[in-house]
Protein backbone atom coordinates (compact mmCIF):
# COMPACT_ATOMS: atom_id res chain seq x y z
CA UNK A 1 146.89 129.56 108.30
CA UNK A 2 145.22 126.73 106.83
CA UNK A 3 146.30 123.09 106.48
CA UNK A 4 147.58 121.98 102.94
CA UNK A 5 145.51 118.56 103.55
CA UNK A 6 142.59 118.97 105.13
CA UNK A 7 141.90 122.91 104.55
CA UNK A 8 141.38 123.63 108.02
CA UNK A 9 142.29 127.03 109.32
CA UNK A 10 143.60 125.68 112.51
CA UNK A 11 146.89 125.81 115.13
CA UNK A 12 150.43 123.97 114.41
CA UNK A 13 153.35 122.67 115.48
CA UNK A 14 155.88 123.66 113.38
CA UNK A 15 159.37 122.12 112.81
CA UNK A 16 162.36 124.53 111.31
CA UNK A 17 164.46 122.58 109.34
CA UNK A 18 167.60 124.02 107.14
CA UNK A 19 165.75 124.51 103.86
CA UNK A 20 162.29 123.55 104.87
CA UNK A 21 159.41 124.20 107.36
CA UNK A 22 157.48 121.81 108.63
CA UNK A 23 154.10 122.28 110.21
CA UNK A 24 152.13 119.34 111.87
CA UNK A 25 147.94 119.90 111.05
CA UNK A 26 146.31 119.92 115.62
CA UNK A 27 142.73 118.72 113.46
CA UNK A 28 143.88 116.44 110.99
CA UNK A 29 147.65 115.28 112.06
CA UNK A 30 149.31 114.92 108.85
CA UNK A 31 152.48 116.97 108.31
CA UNK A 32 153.25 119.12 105.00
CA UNK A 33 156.44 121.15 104.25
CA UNK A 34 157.30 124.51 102.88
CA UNK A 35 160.48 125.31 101.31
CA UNK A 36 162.23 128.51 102.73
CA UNK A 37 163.10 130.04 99.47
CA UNK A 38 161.51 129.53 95.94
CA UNK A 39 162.81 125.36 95.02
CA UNK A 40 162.72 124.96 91.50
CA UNK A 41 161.95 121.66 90.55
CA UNK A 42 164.37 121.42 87.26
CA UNK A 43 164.79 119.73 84.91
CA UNK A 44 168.28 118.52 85.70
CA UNK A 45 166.33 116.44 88.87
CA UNK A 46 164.44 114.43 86.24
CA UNK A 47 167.77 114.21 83.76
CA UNK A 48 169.23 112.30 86.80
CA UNK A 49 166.44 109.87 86.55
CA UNK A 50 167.63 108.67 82.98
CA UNK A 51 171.33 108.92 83.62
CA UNK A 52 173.48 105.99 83.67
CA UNK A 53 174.82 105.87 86.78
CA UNK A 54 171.57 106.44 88.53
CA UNK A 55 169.93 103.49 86.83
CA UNK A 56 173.34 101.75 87.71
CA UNK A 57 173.30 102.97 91.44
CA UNK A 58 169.52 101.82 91.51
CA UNK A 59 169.57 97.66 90.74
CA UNK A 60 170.52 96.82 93.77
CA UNK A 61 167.72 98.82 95.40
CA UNK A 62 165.42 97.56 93.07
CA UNK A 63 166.25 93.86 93.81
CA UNK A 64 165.59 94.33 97.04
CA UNK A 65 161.90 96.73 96.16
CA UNK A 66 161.10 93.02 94.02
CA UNK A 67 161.87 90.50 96.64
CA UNK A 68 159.44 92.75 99.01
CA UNK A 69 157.15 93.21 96.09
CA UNK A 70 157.26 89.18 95.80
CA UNK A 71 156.72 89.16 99.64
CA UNK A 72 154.04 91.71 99.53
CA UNK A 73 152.10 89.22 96.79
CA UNK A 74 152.81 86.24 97.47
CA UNK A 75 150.35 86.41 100.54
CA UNK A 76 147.58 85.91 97.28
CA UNK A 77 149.43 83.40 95.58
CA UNK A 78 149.05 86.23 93.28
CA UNK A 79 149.73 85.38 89.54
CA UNK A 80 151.27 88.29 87.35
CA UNK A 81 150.64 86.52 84.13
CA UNK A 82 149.31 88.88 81.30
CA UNK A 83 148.37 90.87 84.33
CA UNK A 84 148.27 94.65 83.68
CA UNK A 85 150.52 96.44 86.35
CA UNK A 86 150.93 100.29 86.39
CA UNK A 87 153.57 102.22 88.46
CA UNK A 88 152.23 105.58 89.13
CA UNK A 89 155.01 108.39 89.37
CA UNK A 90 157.28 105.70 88.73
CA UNK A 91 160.37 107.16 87.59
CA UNK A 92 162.36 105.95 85.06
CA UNK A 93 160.31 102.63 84.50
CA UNK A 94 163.08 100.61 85.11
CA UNK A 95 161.44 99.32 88.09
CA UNK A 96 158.13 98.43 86.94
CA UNK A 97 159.98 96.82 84.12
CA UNK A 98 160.96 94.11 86.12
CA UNK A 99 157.56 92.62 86.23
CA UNK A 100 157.52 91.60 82.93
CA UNK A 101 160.18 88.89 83.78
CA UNK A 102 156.86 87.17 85.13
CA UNK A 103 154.67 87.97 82.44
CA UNK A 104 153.01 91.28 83.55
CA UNK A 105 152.27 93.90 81.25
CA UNK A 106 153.97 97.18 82.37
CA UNK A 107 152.54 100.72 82.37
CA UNK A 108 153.78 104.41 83.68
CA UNK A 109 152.89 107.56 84.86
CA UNK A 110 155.44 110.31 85.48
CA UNK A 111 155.15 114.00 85.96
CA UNK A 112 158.33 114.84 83.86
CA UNK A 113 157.79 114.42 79.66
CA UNK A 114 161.98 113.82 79.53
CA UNK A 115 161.12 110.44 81.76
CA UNK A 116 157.99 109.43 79.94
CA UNK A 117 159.87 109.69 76.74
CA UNK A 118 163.08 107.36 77.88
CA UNK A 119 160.36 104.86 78.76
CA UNK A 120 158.37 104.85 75.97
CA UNK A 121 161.42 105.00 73.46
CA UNK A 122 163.92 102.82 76.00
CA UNK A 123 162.01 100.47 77.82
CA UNK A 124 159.36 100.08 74.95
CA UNK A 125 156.41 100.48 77.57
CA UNK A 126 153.54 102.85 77.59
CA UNK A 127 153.87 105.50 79.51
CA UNK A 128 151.63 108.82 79.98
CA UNK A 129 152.96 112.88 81.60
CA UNK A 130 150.48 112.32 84.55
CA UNK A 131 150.48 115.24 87.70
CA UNK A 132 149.02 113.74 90.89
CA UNK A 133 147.84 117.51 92.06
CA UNK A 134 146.45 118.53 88.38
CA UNK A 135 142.73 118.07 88.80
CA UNK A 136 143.00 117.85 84.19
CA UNK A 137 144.76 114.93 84.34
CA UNK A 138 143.73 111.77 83.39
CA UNK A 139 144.92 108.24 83.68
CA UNK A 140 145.14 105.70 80.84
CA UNK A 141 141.71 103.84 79.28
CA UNK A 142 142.51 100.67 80.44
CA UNK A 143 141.68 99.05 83.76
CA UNK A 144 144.58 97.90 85.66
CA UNK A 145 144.75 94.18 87.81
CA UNK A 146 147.64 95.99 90.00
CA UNK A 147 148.54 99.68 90.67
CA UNK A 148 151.54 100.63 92.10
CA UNK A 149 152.43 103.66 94.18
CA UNK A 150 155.61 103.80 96.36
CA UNK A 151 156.45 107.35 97.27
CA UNK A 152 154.68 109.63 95.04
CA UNK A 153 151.25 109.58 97.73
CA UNK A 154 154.08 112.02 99.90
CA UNK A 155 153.73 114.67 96.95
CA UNK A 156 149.89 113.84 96.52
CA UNK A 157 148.40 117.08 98.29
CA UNK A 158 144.86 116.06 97.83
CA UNK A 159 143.77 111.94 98.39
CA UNK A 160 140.65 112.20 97.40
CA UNK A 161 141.32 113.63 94.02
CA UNK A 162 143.45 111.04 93.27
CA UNK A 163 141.66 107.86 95.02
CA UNK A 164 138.56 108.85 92.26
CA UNK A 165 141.69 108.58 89.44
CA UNK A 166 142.46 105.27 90.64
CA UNK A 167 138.95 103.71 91.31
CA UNK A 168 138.10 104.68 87.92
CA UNK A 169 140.99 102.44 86.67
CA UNK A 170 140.28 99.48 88.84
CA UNK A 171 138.04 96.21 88.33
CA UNK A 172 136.71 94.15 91.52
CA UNK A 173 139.97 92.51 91.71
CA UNK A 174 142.26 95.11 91.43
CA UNK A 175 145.13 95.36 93.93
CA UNK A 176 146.40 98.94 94.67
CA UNK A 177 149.50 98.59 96.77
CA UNK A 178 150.72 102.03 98.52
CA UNK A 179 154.49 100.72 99.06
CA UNK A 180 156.11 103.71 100.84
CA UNK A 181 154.91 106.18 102.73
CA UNK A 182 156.33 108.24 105.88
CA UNK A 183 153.80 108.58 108.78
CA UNK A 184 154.43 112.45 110.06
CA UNK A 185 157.82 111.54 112.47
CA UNK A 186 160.06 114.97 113.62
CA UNK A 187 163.25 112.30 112.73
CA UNK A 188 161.76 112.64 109.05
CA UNK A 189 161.29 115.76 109.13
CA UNK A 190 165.23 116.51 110.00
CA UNK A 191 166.64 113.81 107.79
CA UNK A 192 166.22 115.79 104.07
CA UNK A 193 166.87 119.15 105.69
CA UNK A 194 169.69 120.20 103.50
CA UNK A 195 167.67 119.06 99.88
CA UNK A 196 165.98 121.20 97.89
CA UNK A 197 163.60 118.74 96.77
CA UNK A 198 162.25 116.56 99.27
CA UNK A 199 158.56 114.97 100.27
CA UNK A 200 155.97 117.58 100.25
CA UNK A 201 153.18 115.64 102.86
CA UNK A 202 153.62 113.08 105.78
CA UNK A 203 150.27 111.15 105.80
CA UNK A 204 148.46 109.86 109.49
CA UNK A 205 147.53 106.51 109.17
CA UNK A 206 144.15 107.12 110.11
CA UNK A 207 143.65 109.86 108.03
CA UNK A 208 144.92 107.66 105.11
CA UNK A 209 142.60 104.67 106.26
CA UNK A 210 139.29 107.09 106.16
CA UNK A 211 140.36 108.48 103.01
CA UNK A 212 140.04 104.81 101.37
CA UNK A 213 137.17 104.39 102.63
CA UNK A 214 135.12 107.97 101.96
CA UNK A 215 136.45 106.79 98.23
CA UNK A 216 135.23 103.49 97.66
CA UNK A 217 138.98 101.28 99.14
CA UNK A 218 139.15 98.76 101.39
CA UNK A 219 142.28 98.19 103.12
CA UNK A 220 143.06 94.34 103.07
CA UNK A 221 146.25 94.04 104.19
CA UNK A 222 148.76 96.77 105.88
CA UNK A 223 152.09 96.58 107.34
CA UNK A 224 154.44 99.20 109.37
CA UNK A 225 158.00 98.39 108.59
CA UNK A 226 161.64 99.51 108.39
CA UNK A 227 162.68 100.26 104.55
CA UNK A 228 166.35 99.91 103.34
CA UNK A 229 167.38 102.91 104.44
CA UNK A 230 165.69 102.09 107.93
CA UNK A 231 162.83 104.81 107.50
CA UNK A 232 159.49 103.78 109.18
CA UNK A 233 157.29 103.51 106.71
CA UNK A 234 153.21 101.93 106.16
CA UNK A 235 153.05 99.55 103.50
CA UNK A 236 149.60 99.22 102.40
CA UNK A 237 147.14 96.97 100.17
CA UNK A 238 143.94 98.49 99.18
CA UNK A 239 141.15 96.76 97.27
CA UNK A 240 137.76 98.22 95.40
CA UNK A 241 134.57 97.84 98.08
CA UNK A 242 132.55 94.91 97.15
């Protein structure tokens, strides 16, 4: 069998969870999950994304996502004036919307065309169908000052594919923060059991470190903290070599 992430044909330790199985790469030591039966990612998952009560259920999480975000920044005495920010597989936009409240410029990328469409029409902010895994798929023209991806790097199954995306949409001062994602823990692994639709790859920090590098990042600042639903999780700031 060979590893989803690093193509290895190499041993395992796997982890049998309810709906999932989870195997754990012995030569690279990242962790990627395979449902037990077919999981059809429908359209009723990305319906939920522009429902009412999900954007309702969501502000308070998202005040707390901005006061990190603030935190995150403010280390810069970063200024988001007329800056162009984009939220890669950002859901509804909601949550990059909040950035224009300090005069950022908001862009988003979603893999559903039902999402893309409530932003564009809803939020009034441009917003592109982009897959993470679809080697076609482009990102916009522009060049961004900040690029924002929280958990969507936990359904990226190749790095380097989309590291060259980004680069190509980043000046020498562009910030690219990786916000949430899971090192490979068995309590993770357990904790979505029961959902059909649940994160696809648990990155090694290392691994994720060398990756940047191989593709022209430098990591500037990183962090290993609790999130609000007290997952472990790396929070990570990556900036263009030179």
């Amino acid at each position: 069998m060979r590893c989803q992430i690093c193509k290895e044909e190499t041993e395992f330790e796997e982890y049998d969870t309810a709906k999932h199985k989870w195997y754990v790469c012995k030569y690279c030591t990242n962790a990627f999950s395979l449902p037990k039966k077919d999981v059809s990612y429908t359209q009723e998952f990305y319906d939920y994304f522009i429902n009412f009560g999900h954007i309702k259920k969501q502000s308070y999480v998202f005040q707390n996502f901005m006061l990190e975000m603030e935190d995150i920044f403010e280390v810069d005495g970063f200024n988001f004036q007329d800056k162009k920010i984009l939220d890669i597989s950002g859901g509804n936009g909601h949550f990059v919307k909040k950035f224009e409240k300090f005069g950022a410029r908001a862009y988003l990328t979603e893999i559903n065309e039902t999402v893309v469409k409530y932003a564009r029409n809803r939020l009034k902010i441009p917003a592109i169908v982009f897959d993470l895994n679809d080697k076609r798929n482009k990102l916009f023209e522009e060049e961004f000052d900040v690029i924002l991806l929280r958990s969507c790097i936990m359904f990226c199954e190749d790095l380097s594919l989309l590291l060259k995306n980004l680069i190509s949409r980043c000046h020498d001062k562009t910030l690219v923060v990786f916000y949430d994602c899971i090192p490979p823990l068995i309590k993770k692994m357990y904790q979505f059991e029961n959902d059909d639709y649940i994160y696809r790859f648990f990155y090694d920090k290392e691994y994720l470190y060398k990756s940047f590098e191989e593709n022209g990042f430098d990591v500037i600042q990183h962090d290993y903290r609790n999130a609000l639903d007290k997952s472990v999780h790396y929070v990570l700031k990556v900036k263009k070599n030179g």
